[in-house]
N, C-alpha and C. Protein backbone atom coordinates (compact mmCIF):
# COMPACT_ATOMS: atom_id res chain seq x y z
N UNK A 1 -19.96 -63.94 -8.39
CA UNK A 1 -20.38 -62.80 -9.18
C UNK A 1 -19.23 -62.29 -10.06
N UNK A 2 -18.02 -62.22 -9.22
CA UNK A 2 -16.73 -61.58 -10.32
C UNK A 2 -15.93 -62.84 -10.85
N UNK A 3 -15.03 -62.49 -12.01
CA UNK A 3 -14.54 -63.51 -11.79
C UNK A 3 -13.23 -62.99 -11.66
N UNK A 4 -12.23 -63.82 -10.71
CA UNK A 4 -10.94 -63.60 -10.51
C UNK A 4 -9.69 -63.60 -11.82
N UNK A 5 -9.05 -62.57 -12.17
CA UNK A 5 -8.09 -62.90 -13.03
C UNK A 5 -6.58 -62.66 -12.53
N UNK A 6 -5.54 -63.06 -13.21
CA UNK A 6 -4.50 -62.14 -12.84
C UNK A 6 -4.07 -61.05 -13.68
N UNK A 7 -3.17 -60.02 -13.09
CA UNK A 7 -3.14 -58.69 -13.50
C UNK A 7 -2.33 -58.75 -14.69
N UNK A 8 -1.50 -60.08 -15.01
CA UNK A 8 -0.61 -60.37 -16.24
C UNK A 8 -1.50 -60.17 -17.47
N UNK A 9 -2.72 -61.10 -16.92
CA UNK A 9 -3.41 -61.51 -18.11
C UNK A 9 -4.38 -59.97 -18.95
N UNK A 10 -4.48 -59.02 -17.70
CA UNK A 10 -5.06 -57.94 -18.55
C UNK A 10 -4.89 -56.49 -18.07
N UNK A 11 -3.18 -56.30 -18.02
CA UNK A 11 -2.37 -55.32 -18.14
C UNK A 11 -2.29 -54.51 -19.19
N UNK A 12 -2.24 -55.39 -20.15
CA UNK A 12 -2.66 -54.25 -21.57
C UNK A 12 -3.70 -53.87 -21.72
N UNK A 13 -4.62 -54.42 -21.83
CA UNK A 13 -6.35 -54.30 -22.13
C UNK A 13 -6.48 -52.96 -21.16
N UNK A 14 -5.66 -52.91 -19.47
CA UNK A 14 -5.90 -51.99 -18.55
C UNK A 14 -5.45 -50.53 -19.00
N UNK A 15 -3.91 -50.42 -19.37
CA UNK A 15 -3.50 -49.62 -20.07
C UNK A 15 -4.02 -48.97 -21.37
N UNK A 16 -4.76 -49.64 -22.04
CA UNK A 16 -5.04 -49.73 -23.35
C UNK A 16 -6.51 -48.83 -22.98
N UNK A 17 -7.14 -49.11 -22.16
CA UNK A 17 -8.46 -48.22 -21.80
C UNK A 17 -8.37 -46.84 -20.68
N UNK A 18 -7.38 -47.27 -20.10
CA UNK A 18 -6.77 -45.72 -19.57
C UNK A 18 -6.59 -44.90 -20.04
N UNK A 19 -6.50 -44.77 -21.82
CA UNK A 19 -6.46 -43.50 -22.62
C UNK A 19 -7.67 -43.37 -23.00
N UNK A 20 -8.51 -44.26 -22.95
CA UNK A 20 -10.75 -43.70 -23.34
C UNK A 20 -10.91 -43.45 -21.75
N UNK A 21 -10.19 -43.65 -20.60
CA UNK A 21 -11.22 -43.14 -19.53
C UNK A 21 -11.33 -44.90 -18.43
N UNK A 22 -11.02 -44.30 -17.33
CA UNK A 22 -11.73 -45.19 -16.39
C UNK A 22 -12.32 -44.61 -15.21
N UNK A 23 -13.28 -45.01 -14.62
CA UNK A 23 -13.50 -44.41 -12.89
C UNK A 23 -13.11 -45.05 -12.18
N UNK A 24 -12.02 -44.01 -11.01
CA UNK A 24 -11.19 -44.06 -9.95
C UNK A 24 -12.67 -43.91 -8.94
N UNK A 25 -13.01 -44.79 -7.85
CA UNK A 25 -13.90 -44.89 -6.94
C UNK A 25 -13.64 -44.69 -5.78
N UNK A 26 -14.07 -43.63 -4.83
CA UNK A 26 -13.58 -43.88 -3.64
C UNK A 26 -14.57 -43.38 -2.58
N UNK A 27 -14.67 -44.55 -1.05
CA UNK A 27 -15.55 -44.15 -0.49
C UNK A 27 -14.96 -44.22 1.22
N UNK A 28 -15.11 -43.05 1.67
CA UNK A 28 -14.99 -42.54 3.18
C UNK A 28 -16.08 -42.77 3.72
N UNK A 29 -16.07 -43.15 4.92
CA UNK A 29 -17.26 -42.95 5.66
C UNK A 29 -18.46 -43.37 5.33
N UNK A 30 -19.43 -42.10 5.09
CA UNK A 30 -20.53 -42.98 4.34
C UNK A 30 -20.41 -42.23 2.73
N UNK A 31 -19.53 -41.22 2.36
CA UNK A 31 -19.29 -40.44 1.22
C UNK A 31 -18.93 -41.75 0.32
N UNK A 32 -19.10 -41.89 -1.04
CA UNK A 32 -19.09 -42.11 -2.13
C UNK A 32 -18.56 -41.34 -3.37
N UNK A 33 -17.80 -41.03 -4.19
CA UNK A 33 -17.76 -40.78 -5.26
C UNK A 33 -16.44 -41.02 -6.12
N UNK A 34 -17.15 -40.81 -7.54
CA UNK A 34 -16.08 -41.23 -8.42
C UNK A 34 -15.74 -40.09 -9.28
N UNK A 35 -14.59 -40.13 -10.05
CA UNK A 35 -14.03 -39.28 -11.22
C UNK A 35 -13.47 -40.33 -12.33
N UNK A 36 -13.24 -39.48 -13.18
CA UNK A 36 -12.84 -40.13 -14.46
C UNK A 36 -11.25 -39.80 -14.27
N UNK A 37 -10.34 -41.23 -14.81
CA UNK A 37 -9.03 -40.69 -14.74
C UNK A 37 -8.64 -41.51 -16.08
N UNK A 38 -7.52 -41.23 -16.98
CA UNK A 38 -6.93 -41.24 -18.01
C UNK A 38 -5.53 -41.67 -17.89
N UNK A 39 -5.35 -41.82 -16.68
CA UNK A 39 -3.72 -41.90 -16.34
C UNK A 39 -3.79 -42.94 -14.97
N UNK A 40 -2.45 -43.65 -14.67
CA UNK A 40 -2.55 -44.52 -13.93
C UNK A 40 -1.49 -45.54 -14.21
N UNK A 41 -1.03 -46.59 -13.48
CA UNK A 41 0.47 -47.79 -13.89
C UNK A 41 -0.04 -48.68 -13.39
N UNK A 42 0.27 -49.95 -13.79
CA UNK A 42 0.46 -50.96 -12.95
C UNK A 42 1.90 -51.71 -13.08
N UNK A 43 1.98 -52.10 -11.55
CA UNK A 43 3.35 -52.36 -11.44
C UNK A 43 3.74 -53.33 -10.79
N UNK A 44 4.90 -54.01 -9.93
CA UNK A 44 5.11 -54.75 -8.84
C UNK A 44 5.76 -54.23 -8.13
N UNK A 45 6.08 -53.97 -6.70
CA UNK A 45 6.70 -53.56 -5.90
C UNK A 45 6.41 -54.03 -4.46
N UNK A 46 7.17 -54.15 -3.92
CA UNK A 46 7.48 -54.74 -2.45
C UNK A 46 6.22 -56.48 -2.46
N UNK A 47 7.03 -57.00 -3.45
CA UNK A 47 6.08 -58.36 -3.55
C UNK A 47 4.61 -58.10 -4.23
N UNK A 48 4.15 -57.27 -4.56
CA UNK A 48 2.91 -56.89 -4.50
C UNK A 48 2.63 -56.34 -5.90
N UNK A 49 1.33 -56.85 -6.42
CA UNK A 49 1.25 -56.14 -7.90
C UNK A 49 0.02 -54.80 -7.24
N UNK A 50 0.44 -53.13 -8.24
CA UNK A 50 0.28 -52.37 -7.48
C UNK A 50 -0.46 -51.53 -8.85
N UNK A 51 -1.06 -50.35 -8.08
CA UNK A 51 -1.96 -49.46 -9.54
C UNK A 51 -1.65 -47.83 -8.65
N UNK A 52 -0.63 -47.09 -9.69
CA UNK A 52 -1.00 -46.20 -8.77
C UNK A 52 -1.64 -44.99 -9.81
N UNK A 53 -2.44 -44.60 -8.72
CA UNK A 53 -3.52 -43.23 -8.81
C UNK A 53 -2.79 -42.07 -8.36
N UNK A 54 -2.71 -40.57 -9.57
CA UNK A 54 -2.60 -39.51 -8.36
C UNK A 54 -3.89 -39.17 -8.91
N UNK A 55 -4.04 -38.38 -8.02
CA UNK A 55 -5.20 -37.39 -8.09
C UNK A 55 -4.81 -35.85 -7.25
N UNK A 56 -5.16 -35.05 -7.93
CA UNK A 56 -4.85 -34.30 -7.69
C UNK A 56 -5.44 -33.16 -6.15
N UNK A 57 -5.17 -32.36 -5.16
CA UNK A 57 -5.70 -31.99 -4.14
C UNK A 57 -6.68 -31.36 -4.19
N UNK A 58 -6.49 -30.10 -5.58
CA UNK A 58 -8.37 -30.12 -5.77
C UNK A 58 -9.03 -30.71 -5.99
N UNK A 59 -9.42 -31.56 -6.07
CA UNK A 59 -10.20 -32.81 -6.36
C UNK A 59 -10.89 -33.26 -4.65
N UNK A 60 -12.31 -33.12 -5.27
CA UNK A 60 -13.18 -33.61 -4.30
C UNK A 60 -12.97 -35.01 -3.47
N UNK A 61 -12.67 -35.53 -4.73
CA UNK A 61 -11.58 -37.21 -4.52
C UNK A 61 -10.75 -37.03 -3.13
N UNK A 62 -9.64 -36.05 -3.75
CA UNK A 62 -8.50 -36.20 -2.77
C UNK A 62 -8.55 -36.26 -1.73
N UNK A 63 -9.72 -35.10 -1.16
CA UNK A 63 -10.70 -35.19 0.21
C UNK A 63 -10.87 -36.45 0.49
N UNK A 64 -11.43 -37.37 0.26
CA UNK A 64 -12.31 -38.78 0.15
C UNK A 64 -11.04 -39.82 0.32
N UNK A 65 -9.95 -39.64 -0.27
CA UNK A 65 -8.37 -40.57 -0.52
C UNK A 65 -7.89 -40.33 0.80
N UNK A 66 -7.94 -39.19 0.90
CA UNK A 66 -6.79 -39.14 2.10
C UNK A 66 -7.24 -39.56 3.24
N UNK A 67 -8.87 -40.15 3.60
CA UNK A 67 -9.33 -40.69 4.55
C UNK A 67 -9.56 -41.99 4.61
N UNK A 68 -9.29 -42.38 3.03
CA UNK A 68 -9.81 -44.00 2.66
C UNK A 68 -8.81 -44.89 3.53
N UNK A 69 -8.93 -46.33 3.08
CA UNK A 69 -8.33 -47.36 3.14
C UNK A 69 -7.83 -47.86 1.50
N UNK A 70 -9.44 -47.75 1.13
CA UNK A 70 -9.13 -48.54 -0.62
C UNK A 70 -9.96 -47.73 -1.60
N UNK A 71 -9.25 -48.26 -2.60
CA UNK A 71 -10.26 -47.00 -3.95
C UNK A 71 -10.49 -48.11 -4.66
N UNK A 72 -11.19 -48.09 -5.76
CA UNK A 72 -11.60 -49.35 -7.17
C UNK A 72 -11.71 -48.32 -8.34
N UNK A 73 -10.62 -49.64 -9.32
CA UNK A 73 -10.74 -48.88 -10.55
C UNK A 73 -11.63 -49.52 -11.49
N UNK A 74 -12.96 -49.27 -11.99
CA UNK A 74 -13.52 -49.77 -12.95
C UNK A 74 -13.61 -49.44 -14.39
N UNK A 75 -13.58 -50.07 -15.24
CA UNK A 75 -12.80 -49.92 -16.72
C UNK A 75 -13.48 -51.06 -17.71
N UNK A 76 -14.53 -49.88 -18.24
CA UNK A 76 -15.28 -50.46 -19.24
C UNK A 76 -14.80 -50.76 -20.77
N UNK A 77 -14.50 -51.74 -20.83
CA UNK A 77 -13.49 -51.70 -22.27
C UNK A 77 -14.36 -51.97 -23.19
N UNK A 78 -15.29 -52.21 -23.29
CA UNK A 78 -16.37 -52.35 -24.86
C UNK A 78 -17.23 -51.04 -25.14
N UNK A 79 -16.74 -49.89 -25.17
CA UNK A 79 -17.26 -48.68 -25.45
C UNK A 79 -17.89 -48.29 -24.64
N UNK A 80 -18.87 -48.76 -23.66
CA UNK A 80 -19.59 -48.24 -22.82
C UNK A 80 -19.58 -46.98 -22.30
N UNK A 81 -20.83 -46.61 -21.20
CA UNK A 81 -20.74 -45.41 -20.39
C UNK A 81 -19.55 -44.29 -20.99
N UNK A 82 -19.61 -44.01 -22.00
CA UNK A 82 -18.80 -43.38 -22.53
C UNK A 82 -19.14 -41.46 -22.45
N UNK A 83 -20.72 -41.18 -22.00
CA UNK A 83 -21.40 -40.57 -21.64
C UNK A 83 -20.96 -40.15 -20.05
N UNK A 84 -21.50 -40.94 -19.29
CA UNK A 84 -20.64 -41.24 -17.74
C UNK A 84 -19.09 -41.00 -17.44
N UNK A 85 -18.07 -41.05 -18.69
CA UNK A 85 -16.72 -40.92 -18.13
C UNK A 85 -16.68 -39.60 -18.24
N UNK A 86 -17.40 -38.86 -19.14
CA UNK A 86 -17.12 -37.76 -19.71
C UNK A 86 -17.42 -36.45 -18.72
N UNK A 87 -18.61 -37.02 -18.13
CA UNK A 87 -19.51 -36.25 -16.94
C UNK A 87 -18.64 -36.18 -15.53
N UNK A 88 -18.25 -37.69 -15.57
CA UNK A 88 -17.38 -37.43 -14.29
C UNK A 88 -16.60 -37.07 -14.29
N UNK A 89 -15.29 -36.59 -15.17
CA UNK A 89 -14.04 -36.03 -15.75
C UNK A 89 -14.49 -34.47 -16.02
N UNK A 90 -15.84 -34.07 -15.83
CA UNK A 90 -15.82 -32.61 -15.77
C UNK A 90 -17.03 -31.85 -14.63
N UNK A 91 -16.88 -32.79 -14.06
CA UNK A 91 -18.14 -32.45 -12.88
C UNK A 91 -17.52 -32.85 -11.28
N UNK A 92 -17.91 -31.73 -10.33
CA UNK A 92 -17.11 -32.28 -9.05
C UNK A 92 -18.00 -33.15 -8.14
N UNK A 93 -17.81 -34.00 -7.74
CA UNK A 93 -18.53 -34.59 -6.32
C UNK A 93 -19.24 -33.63 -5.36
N UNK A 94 -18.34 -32.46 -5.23
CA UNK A 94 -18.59 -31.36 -4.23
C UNK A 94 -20.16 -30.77 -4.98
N UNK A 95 -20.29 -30.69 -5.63
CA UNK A 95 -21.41 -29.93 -6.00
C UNK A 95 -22.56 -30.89 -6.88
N UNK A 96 -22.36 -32.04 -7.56
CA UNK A 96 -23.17 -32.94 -7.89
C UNK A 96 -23.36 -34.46 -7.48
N UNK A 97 -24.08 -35.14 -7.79
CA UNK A 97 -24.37 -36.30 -7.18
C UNK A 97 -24.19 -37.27 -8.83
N UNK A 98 -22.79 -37.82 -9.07
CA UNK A 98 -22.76 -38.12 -10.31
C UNK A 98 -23.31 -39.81 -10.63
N UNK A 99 -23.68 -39.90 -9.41
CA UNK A 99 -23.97 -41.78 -9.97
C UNK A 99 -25.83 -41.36 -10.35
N UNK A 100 -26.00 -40.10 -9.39
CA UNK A 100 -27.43 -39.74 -10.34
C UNK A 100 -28.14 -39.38 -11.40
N UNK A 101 -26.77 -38.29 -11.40
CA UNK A 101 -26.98 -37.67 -12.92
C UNK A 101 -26.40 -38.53 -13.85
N UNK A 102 -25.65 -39.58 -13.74
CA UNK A 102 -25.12 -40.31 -14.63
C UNK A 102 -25.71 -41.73 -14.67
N UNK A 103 -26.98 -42.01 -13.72
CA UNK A 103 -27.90 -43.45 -13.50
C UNK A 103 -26.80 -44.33 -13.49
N UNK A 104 -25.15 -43.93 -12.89
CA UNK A 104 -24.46 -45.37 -12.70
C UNK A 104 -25.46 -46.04 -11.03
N UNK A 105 -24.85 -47.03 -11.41
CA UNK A 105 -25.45 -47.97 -10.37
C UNK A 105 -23.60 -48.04 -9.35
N UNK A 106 -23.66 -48.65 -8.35
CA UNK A 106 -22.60 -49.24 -7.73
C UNK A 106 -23.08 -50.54 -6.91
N UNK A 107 -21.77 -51.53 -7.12
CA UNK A 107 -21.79 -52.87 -6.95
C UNK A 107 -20.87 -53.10 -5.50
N UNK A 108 -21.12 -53.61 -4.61
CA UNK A 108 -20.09 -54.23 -3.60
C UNK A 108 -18.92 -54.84 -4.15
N UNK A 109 -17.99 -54.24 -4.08
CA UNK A 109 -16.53 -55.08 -4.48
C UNK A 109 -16.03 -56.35 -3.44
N UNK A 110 -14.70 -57.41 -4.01
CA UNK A 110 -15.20 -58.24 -3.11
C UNK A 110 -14.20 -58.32 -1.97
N UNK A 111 -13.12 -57.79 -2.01
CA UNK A 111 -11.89 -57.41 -0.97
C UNK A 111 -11.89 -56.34 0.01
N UNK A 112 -12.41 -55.25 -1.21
CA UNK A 112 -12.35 -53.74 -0.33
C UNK A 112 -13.73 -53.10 0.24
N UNK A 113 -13.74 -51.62 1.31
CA UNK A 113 -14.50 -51.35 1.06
C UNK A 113 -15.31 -50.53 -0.19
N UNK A 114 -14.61 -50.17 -0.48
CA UNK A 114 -15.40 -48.97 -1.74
C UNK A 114 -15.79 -50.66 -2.72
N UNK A 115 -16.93 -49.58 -3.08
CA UNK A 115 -17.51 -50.25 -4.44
C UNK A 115 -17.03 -50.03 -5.56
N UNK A 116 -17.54 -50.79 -6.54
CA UNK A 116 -16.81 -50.80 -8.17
C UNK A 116 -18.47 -50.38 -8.78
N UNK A 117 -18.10 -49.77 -9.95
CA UNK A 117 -19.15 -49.06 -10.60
C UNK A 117 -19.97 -50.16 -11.60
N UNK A 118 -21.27 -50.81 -11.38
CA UNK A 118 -21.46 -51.64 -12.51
C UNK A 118 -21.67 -51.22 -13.82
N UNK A 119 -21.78 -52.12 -14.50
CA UNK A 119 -21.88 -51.66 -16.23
C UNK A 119 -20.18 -51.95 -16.96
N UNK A 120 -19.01 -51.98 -16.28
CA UNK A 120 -17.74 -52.25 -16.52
C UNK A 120 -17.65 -54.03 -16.56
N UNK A 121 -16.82 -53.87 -17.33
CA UNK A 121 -16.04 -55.10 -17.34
C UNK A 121 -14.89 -55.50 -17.00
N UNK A 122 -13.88 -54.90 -15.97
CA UNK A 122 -12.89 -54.94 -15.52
C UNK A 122 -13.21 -54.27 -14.60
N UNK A 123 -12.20 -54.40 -12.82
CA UNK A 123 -12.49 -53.80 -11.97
C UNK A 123 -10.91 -54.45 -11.18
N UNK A 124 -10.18 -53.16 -10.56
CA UNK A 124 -9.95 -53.15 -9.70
C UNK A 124 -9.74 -52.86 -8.50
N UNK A 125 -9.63 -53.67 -7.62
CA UNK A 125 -9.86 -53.35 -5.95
C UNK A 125 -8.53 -53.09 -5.44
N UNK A 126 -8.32 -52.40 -4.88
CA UNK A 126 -7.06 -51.81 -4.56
C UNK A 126 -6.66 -51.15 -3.01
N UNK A 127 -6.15 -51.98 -2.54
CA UNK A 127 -5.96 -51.13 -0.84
C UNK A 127 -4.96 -50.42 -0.84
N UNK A 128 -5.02 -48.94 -0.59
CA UNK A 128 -3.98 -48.33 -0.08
C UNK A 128 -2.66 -48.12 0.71
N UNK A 129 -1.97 -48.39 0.15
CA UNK A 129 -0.05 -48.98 0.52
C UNK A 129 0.71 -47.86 1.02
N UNK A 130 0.09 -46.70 0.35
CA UNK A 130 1.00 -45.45 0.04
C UNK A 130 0.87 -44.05 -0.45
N UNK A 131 0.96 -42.97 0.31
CA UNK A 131 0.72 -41.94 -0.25
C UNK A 131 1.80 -41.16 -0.26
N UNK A 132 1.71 -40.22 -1.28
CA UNK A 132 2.85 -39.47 -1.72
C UNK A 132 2.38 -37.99 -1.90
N UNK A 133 2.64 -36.65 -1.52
CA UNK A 133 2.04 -35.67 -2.53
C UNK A 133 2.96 -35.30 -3.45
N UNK A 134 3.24 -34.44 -4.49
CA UNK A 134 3.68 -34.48 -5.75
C UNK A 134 4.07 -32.68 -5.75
């Protein structure tokens, strides 16, 4: 279903759509939800090519992070859901149900648990290495 790339090959393209918007995904338990984030790195460190997310503690997210294992970043680079980033970047989890109001669908990712949002064309799966607060 996906196809495998490496992170060399579309580091820019990743960066390059982090300023229109991607959804940061993350799922606890049986909770689900996503936000829109604009910011984000990719890097290498301790052998390992790495993406890091903050998010901030108000954030319904952060709730959801600090219990995870893994989050997925999905990143629609051909204009898409451009409607959807916008909604989730100003709407909380805590009080709406945004894959409803926004008719995203979600896809089984193929490493982690959390899902990746379909309708994107890039996705990454990402297990949690490290937390920091700020």
């Amino acid at each position: 279903m996906y196809k495998n790339i490496s992170i060399e090959d579309v580091a820019g393209k990743l960066v390059e759509q982090l300023k229109n918007g991607a959804f940061l995904t993350v799922k606890s338990q049986d909770k689900v939800n996503t936000m829109t984030i604009a910011w984000g790195t990719v890097g290498y460190i301790w052998q390992k090519y790495i993406f890091i997310a903050l998010v901030r503690q108000s954030r319904y997210t952060f709730e959801l992070i600090e219990r995870a294992t893994s989050f997925t970043v999905s990143l629609p680079l051909k204009g898409q859901l451009k409607e959807a980033l916008s909604f989730c970047g100003t709407k909380s989890g805590r009080e709406v149900d945004k894959f409803d109001k926004c008719g995203l669908s979600l896809l089984p990712a193929e490493k982690v648990d959390t899902p990746v949002i379909d309708g994107c064309d890039l996705y990454l799966e990402c297990q949690i290495i490290y937390k920091l607060p700020m």
